[in-house]
C-alpha atoms as a PDB file:
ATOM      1  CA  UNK A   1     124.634 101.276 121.372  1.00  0.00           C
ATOM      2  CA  UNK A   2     122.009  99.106 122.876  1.00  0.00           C
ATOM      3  CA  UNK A   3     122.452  96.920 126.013  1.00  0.00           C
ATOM      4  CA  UNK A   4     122.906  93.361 125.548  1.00  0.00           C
ATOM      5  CA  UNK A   5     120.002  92.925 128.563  1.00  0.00           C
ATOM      6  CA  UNK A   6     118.158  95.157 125.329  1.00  0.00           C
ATOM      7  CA  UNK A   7     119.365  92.546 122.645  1.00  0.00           C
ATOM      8  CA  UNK A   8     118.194  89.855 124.466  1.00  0.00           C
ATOM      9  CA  UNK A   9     114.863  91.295 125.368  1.00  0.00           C
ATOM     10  CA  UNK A  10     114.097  92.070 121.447  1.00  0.00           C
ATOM     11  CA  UNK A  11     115.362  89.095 120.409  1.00  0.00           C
ATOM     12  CA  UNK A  12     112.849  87.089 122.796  1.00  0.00           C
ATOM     13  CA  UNK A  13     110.361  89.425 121.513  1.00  0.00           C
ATOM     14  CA  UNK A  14     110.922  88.660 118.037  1.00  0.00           C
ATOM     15  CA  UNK A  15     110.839  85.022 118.877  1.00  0.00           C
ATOM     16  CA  UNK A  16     107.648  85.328 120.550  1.00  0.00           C
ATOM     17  CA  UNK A  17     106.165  87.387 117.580  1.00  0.00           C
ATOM     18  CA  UNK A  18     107.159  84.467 114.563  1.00  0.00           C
ATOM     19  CA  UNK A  19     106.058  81.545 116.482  1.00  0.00           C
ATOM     20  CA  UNK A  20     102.325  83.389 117.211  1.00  0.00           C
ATOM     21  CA  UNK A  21     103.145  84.030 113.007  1.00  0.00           C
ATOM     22  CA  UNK A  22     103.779  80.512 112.875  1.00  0.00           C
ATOM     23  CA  UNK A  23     100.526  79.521 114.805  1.00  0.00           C
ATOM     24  CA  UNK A  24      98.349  81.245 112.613  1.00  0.00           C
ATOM     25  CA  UNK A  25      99.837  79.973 109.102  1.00  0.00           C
ATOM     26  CA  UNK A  26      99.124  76.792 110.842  1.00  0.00           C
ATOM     27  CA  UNK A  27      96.240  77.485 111.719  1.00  0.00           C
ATOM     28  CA  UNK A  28      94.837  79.113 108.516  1.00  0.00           C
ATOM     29  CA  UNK A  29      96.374  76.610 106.641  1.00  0.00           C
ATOM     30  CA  UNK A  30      94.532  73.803 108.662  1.00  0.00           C
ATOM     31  CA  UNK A  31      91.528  75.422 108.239  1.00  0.00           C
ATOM     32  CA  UNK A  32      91.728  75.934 104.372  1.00  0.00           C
ATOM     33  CA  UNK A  33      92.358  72.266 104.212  1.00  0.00           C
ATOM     34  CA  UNK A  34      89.273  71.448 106.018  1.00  0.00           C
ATOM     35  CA  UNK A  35      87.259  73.443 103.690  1.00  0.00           C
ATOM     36  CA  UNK A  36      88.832  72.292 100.576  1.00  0.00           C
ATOM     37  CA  UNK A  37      88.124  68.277 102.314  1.00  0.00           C
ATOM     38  CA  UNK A  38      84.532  69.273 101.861  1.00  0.00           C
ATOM     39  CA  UNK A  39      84.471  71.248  98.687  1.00  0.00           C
ATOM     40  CA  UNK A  40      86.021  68.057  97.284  1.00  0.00           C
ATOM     41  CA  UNK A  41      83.394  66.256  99.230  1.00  0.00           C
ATOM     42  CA  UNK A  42      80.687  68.307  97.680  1.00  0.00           C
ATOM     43  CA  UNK A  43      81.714  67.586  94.194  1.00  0.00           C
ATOM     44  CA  UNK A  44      82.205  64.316  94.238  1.00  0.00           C
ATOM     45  CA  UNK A  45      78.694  63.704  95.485  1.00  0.00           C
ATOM     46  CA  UNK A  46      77.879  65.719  92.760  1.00  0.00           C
ATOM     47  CA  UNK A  47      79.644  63.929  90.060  1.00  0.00           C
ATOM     48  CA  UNK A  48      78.078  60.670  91.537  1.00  0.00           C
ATOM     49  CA  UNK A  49      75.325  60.707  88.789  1.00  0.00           C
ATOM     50  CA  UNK A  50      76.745  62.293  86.285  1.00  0.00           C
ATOM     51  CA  UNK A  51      79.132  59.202  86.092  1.00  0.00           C
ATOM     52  CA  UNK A  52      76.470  56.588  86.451  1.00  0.00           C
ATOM     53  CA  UNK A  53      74.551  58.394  83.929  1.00  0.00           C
ATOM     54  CA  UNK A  54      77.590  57.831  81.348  1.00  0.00           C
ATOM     55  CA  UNK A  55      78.061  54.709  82.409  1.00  0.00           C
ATOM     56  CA  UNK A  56      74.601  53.499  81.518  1.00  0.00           C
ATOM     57  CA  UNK A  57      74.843  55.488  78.484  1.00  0.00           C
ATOM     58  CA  UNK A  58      77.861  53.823  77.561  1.00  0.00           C
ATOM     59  CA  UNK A  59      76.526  50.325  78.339  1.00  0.00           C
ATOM     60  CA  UNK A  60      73.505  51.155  75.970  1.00  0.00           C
ATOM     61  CA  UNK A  61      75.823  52.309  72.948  1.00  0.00           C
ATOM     62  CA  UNK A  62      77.532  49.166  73.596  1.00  0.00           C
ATOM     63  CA  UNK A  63      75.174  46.767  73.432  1.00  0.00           C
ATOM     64  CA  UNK A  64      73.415  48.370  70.381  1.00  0.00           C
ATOM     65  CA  UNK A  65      70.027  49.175  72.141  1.00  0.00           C
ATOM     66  CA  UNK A  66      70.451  53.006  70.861  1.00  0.00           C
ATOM     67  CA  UNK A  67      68.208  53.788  73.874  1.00  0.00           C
ATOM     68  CA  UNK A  68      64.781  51.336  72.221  1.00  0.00           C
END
């Protein structure tokens, strides 16, 4: 049988290990978000035009210029 000195030592050693777990989720998870913040970024600079584009089409159809 172990020691409880022993029990406590592994027990502040498996504290030790999930919070330096912990940390890194954290920190991967923090850094994911940061790249999916500009990936969203990214595309909506992207889609900038394209929705201005439609948006003057659309005005066009509307009016009944057909583009002349």
């Amino acid at each position: 049988m172990r020691k409880p000195e022993q029990l406590k030592t592994e027990l502040s050693n498996l504290q030790v290990e999930k919070g330096s777990t912990c940390d890194r989720a954290v920190g991967c998870s923090t850094k994911c978000n940061s790249e999916m913040e500009a990936e969203l970024r990214r595309l909506k600079v992207q889609s900038d035009p394209v929705e201005e584009a439609a948006e003057a089409a659309a005005a066009m159809l509307s009016t009944g210029n057909n583009g002349k």
